[in-house]
Protein backbone atom coordinates (compact mmCIF):
# COMPACT_ATOMS: atom_id res chain seq x y z
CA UNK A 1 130.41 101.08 86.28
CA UNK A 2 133.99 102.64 87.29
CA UNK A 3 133.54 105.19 84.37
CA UNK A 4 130.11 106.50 85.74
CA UNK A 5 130.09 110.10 86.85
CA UNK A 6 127.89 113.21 87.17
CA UNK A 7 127.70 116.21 85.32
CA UNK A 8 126.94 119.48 87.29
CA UNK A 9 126.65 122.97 86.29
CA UNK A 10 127.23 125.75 88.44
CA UNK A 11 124.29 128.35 87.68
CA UNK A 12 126.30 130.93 89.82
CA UNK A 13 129.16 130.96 87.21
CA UNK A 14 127.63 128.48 84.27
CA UNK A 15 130.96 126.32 85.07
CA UNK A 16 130.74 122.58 84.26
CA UNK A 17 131.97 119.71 86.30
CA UNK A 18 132.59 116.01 86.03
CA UNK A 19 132.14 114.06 89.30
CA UNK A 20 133.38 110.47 89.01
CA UNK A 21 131.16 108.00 90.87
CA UNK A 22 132.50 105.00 92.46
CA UNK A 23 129.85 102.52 93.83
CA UNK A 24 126.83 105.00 93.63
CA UNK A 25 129.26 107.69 95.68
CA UNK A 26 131.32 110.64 95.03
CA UNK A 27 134.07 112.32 97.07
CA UNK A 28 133.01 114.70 98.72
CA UNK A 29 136.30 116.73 98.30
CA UNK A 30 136.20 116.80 94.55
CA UNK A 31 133.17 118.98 95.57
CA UNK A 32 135.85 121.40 96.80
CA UNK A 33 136.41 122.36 93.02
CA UNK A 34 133.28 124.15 92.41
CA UNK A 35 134.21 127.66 93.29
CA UNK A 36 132.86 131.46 91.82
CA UNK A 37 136.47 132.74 92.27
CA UNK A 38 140.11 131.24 93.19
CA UNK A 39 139.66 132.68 96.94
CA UNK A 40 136.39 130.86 97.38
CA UNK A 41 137.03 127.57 99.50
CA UNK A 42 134.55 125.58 97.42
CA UNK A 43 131.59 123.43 98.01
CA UNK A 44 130.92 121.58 100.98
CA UNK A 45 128.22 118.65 101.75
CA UNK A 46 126.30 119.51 104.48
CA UNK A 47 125.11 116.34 106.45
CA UNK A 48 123.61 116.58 109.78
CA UNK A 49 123.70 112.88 111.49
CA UNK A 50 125.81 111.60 108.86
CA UNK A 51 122.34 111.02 107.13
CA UNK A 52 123.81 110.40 103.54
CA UNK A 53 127.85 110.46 104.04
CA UNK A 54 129.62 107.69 103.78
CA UNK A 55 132.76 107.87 106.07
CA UNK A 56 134.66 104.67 105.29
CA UNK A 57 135.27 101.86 103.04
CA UNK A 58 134.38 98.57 104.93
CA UNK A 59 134.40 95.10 103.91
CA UNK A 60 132.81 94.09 107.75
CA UNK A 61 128.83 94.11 107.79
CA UNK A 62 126.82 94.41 105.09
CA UNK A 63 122.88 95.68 105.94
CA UNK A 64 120.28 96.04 103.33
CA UNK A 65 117.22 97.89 105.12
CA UNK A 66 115.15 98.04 103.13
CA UNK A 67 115.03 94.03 102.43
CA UNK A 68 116.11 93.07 106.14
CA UNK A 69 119.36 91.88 105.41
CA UNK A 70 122.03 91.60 108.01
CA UNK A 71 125.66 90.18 107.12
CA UNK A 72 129.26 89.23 108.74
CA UNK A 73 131.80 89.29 105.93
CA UNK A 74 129.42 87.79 103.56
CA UNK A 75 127.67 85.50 105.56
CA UNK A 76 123.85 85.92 106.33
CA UNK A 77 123.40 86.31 110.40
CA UNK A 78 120.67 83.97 110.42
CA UNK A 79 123.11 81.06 109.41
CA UNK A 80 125.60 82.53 111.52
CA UNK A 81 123.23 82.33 114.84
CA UNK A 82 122.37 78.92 114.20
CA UNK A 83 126.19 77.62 113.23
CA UNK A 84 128.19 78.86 115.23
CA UNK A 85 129.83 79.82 118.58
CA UNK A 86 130.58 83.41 119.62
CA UNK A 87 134.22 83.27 119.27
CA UNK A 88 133.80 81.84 115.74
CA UNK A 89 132.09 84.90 114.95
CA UNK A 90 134.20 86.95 116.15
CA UNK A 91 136.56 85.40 114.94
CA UNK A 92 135.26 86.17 111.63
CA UNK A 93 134.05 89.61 112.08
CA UNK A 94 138.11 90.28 113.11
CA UNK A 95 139.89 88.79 110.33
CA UNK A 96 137.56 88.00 107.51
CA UNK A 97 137.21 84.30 107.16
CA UNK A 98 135.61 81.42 109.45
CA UNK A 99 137.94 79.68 111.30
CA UNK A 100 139.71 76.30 110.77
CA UNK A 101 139.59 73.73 113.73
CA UNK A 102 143.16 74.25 115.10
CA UNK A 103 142.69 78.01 114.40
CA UNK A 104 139.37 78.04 116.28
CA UNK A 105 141.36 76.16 119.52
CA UNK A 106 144.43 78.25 118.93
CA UNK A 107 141.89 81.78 118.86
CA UNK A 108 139.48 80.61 121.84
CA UNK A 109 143.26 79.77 123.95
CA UNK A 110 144.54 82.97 123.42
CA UNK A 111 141.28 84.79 124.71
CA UNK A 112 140.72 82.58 127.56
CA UNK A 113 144.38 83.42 128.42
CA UNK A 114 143.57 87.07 128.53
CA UNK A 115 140.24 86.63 130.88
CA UNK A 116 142.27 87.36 134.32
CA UNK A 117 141.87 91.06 135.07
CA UNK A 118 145.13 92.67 136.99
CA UNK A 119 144.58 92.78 140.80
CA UNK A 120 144.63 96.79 140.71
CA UNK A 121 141.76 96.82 138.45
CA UNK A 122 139.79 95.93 141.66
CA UNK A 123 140.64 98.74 143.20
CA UNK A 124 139.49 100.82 139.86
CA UNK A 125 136.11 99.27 141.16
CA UNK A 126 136.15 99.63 144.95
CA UNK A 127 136.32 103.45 144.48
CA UNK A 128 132.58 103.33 142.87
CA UNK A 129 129.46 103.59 144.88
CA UNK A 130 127.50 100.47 145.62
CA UNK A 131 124.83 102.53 143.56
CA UNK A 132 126.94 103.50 140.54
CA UNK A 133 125.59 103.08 136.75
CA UNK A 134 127.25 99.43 135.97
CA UNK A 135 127.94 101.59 132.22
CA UNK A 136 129.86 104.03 134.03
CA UNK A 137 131.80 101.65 135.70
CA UNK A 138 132.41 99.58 132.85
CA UNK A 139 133.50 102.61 130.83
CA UNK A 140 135.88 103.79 133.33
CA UNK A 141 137.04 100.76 133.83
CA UNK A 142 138.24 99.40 130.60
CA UNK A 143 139.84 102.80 129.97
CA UNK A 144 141.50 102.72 132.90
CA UNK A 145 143.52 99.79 131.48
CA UNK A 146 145.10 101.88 129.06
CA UNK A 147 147.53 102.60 132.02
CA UNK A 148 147.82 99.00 132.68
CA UNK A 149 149.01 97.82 129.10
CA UNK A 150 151.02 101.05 127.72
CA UNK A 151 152.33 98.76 125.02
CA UNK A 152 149.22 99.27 123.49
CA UNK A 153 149.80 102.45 122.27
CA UNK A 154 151.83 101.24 119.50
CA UNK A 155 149.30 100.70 117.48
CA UNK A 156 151.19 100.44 114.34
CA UNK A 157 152.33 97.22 115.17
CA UNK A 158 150.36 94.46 113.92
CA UNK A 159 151.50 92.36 116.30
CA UNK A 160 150.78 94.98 119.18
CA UNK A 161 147.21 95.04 118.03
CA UNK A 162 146.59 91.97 117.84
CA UNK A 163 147.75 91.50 121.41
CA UNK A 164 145.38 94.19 122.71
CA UNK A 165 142.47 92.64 120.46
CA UNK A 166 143.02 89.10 122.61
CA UNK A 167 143.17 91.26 125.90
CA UNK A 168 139.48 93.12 125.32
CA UNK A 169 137.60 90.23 123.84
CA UNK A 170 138.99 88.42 127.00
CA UNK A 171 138.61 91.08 129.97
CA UNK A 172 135.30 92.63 128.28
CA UNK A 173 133.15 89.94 130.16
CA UNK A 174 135.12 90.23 133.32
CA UNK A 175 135.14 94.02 133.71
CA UNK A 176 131.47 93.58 133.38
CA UNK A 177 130.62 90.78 135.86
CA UNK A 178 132.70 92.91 138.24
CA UNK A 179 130.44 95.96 137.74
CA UNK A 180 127.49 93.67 138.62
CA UNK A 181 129.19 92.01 141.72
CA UNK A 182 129.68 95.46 142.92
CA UNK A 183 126.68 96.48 142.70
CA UNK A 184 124.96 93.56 144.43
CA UNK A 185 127.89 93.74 147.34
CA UNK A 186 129.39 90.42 146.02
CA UNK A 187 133.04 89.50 146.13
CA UNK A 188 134.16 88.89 142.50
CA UNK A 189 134.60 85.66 141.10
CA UNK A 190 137.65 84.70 138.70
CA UNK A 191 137.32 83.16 135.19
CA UNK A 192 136.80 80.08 135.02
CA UNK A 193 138.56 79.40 131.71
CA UNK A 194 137.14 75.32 130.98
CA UNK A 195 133.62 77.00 130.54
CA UNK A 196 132.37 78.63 127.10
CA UNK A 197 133.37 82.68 126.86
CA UNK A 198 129.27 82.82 127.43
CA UNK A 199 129.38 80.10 130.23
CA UNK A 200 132.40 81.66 131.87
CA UNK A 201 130.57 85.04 132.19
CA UNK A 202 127.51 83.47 133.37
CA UNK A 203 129.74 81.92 136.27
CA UNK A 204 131.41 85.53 137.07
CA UNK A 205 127.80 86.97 137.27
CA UNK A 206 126.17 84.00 139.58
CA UNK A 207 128.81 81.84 141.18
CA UNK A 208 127.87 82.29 144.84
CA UNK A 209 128.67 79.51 147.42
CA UNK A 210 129.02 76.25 144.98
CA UNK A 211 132.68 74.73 144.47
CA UNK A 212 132.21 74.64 140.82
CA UNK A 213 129.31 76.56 138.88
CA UNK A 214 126.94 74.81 136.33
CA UNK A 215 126.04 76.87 133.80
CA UNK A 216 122.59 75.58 131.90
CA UNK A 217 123.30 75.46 128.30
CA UNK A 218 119.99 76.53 126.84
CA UNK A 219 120.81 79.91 128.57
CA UNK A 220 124.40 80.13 127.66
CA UNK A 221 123.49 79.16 124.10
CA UNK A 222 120.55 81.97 124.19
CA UNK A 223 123.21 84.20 125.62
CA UNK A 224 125.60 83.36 123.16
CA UNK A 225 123.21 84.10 120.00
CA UNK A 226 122.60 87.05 121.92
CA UNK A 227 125.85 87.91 121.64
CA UNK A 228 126.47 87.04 117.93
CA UNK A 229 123.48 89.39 116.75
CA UNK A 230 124.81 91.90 119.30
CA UNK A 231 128.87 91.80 117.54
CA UNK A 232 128.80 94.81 115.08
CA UNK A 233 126.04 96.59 112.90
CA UNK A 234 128.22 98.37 110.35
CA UNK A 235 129.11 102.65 111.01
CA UNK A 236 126.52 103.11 113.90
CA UNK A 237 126.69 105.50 116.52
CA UNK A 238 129.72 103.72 118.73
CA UNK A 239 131.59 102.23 115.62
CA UNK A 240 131.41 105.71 114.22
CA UNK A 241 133.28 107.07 117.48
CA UNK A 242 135.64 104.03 117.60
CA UNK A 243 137.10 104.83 114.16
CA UNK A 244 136.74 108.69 114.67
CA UNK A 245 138.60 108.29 118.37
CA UNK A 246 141.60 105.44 117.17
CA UNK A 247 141.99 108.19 113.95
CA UNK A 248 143.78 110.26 115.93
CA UNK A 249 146.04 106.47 117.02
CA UNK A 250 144.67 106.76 120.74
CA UNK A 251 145.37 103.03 122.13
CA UNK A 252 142.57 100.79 121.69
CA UNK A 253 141.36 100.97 125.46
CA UNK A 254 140.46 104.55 125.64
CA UNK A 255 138.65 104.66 122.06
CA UNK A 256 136.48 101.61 123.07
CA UNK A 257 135.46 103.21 126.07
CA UNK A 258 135.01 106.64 124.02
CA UNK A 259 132.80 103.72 121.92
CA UNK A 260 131.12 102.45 124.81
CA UNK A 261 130.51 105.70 126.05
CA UNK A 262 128.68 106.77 122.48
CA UNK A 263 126.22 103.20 123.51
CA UNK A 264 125.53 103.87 126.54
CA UNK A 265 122.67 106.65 125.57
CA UNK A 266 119.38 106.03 125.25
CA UNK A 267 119.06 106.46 121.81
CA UNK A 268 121.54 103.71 121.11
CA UNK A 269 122.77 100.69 123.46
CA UNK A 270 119.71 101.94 125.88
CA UNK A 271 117.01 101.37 123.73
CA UNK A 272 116.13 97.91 125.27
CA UNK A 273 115.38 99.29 128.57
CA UNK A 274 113.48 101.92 126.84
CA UNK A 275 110.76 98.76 125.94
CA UNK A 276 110.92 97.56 129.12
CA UNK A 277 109.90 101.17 130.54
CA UNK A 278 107.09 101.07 127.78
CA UNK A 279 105.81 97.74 128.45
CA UNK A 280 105.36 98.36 132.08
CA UNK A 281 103.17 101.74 131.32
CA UNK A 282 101.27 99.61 129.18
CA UNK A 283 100.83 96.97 131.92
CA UNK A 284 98.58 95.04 129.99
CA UNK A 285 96.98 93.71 126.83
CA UNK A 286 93.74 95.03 126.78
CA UNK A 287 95.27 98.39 127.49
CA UNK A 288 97.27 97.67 124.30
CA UNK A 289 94.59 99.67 121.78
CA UNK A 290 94.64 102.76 123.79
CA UNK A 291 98.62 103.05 123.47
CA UNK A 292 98.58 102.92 120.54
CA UNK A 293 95.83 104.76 119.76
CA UNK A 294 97.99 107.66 121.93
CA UNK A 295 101.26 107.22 120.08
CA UNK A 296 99.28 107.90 116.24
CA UNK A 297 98.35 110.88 118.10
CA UNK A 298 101.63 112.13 118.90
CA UNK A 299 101.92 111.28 122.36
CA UNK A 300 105.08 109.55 122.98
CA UNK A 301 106.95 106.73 120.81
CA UNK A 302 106.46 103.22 120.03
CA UNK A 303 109.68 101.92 121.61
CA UNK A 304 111.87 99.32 120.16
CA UNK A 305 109.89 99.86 116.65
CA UNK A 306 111.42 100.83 113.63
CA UNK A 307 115.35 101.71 112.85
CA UNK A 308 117.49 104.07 111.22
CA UNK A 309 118.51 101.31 108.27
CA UNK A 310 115.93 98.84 108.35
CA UNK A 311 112.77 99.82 106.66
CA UNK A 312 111.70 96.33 107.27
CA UNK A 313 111.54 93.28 109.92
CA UNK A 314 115.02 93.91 111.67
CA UNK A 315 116.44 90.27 111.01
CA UNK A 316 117.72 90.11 114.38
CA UNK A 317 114.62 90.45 116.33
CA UNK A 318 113.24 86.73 114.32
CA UNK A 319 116.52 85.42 115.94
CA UNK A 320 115.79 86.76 119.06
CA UNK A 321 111.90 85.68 119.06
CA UNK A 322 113.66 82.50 118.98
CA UNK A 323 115.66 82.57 121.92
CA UNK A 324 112.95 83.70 124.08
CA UNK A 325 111.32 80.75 123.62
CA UNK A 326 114.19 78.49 124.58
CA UNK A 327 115.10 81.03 127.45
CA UNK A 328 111.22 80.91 128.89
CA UNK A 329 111.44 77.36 128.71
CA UNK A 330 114.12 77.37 131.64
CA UNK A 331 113.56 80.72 133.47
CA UNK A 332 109.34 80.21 133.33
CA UNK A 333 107.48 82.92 131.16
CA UNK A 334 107.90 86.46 131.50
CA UNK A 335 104.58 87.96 131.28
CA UNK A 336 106.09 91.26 129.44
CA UNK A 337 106.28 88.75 126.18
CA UNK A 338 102.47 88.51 125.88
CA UNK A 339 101.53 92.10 125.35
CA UNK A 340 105.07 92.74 123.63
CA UNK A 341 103.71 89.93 121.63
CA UNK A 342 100.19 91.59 120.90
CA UNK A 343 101.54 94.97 120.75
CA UNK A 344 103.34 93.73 117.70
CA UNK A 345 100.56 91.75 116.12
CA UNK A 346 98.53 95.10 116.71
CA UNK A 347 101.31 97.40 114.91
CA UNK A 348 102.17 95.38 112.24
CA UNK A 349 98.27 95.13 111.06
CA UNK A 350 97.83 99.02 111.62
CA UNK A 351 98.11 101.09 108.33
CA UNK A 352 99.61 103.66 110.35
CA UNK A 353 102.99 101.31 111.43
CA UNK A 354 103.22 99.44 107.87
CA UNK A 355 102.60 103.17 105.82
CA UNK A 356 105.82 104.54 108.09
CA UNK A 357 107.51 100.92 107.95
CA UNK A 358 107.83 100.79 111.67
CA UNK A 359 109.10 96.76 112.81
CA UNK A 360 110.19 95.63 115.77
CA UNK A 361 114.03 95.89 115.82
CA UNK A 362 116.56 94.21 118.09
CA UNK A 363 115.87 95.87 120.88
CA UNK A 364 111.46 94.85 121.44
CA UNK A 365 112.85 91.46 122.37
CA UNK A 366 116.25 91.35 123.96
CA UNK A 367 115.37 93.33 127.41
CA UNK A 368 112.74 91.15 127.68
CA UNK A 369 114.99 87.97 128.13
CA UNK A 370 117.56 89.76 129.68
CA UNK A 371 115.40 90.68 132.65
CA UNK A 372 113.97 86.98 132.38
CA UNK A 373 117.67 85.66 133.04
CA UNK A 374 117.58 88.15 135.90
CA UNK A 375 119.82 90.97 134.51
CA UNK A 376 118.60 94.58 136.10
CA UNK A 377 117.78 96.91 133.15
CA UNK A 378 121.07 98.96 134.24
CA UNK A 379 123.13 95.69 132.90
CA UNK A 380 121.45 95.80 129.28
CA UNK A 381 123.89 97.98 127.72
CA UNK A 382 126.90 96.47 129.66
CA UNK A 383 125.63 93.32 128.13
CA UNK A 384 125.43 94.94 124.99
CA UNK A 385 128.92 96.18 124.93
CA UNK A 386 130.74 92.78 125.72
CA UNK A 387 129.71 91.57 121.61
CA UNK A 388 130.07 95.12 120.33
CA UNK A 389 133.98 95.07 121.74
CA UNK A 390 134.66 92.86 118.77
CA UNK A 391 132.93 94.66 115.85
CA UNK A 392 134.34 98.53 117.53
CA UNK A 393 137.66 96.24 117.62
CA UNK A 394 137.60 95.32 113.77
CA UNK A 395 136.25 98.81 112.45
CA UNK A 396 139.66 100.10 114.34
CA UNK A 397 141.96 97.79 112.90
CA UNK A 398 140.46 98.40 109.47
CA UNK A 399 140.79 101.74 109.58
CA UNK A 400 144.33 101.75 111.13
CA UNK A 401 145.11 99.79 108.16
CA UNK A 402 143.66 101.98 105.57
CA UNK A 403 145.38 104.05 103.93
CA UNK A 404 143.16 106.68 102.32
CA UNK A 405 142.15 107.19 106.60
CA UNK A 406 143.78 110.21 108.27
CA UNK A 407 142.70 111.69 111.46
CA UNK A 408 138.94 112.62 111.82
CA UNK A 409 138.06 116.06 111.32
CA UNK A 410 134.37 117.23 109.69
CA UNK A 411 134.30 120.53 108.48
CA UNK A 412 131.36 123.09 109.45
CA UNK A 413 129.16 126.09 108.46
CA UNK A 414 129.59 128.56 110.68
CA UNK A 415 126.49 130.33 111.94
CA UNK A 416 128.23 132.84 114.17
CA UNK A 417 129.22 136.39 114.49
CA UNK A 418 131.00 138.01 112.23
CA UNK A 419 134.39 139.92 113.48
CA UNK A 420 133.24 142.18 116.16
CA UNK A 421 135.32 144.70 118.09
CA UNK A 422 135.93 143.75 122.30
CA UNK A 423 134.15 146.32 124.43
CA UNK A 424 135.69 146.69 127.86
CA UNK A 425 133.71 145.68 130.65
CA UNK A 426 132.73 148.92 131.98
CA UNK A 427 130.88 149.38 128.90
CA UNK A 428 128.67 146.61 128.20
């Protein structure tokens, strides 16, 4: 298979090339060869959206769309969801292998050590309005602490990173509690580091007036699965900016907020909200046909349906059907399921749907449990960026540590003017 390649002729000059292929790809520099004369720069791919370009070698996440197939380092997510904790995962997703029992205790110590948030970083906070987007905040935030831990711009140190990869999987979950305790007017509450890393954050979002908070483990094991679908989804939109930001070795604080910036759009990390929005236009199931009937005609889009990869039942959303259920067991049932329900019995009969492969993806379920645990839609994609810190986290070490990687820099066709002459101003 290493000896495949393809054979192109140029018809501008009848010059033939040999392109090897490695893994169904070629390089796209050895297009740079096919030239009409030795001044010529040579070919170029041109690939709006990264659409067909692979940027990176990754041995992370493996996704098969088109069969619904979601993996961590080999490991099917369903398996994964059921098994394990989030730290396990993570622990996984960061260095390639499950954990041992001592190495699990020695991992979750060395997080939970890294929880506390320096006193200034309160002040970071206090200068946002009561009213301020908990994603800015967050972002803002956890680059601020770039100035807090300059150490971390070493990032050629293995020891260095690893250091800064304890102190983001630890603070992540602080930082954002604090954005929501702002926001409400509520003094923050410290880690509580004998509680779960998903129990712990559920005490920094609710502790009020108790001397010790009780988290209920059906939610922080619903929150927790949440999480482990939620950890990394191979070169999306934000893991695309982590490794294109931390190519140019900027410390890890400032290219996951570059990261979390790149989720925090609609598009992305604000899709979930996005279904909320729809299901409340809807408002109810009999109302269901018409919507639908409106979207086949080009009037709007069937949110939280259908994916960029998948091109079949997002694995993650089966997961996630599941947790609703144990989460509406506790919190009561939130009447959004039932038409998010029929709207997706509806759309996955409809030729129209199944013809363009349209299935709910992550995103049709999670805002609706969110909002059942009593998160504002605001909080979704904080809540999605807590999980995500670990997969942006292990696409930047891998490509700090790879060395065919250099800083990122796509070429373009330019569209412009040619060389022009400057008129003076008294003349245009």
């Amino acid at each position: 298979m290493e000896n495949e390649a393809l054979s192109i002729t140029d018809k501008r000059t009848d010059a033939k090339y040999e392109l090897a292929l490695s893994k169904g790809a070629v390089r796209a520099a050895d297009l740079r060869q096919i030239k009409t004369s030795p001044e010529d720069f040579g070919v170029m791919s041109y690939d709006p959206a990264f659409l067909n370009t692979a940027s990176c070698k990754s041995a992370i996440t493996f996704i098969d769309g088109d069969k619904g197939i979601l993996r961590y380092r080999g490991y099917p997510i369903e398996q994964l969801a059921e098994k394990c904790s989030f730290l396990e995962v993570a622990y996984l997703i960061l260095f390639g292998e499950l954990p041992t029992a001592p190495e699990l205790k020695d991992w979750t110590d060395k997080i939970t050590y890294h929880t506390m948030l320096h006193e200034s970083t309160k002040k970071f906070l206090e200068g946002f309005h009561h009213d301020a987007h908990p994603m800015g905040m967050f972002i803002s935030t956890v680059a601020a602490l770039s100035t807090i831990y300059p150490d971390a711009r070493n990032v050629l140190d293995p020891d260095v990173r690893k250091l800064q990869i304890y102190r983001l999987i630890g603070k992540v979950p602080t930082i954002a509690a604090y954005c929501y305790r702002h926001s409400l007017g509520f003094p923050y509450v410290y880690p509580d580091n004998v509680l779960s890393y998903a129990e712990n954050f559920m005490n920094m979002l609710w502790k009020m007036t108790e001397l010790k908070y009780e988290p209920n483990s059906a939610l922080a094991r619903a929150l927790g699965i949440l999480f482990i679908l939620h950890a990394d989804h191979e070169q999306n939109c934000s893991a695309n900016v982590m490794r294109s930001a931390g190519s140019s070795q900027a410390d890890p604080f400032v290219a996951t907020a570059a990261a979390a910036a790149a989720l925090s759009g609609p598009l992305h990390g604000g899709a979930n909200e996005e279904v909320l929005k729809m299901l409340d236009e809807i408002g109810s199931k009999d109302r269901i046909p018409a919507y639908i009937e409106q979207i086949k005609a080009g009037h709007g889009k069937l949110m939280g349906f259908g994916h960029r990869i998948y091109k079949n039942y997002d694995p993650r959303a089966r997961i996630i059907k599941w947790a609703a259920d144990q989460v509406f067991q506790v919190t009561g049932r939130n009447p959004k399921l039932d038409i998010a329900l029929e709207l997706e019995r509806i759309a996955l009969e409809d030729e129209y749907f199944i013809k363009r492969k349209l299935y709910p993806n992550v995103d049709f379920y999670s805002g609706i449990i969110y909002q059942a645990m009593g998160f504002d839609p605001a909080m979704f994609t904080v809540l999605f960026a807590i999980p995500r810190t670990v997969g942006w986290l292990a696409q930047w070490q891998e490509m700090i540590t790879d060395p065919e990687q250099k800083i990122a820099r796509p070429r373009q066709i330019y569209i412009g003017h040619d060389v022009r002459d400057f008129i003076p101003i008294e003349k245009r």
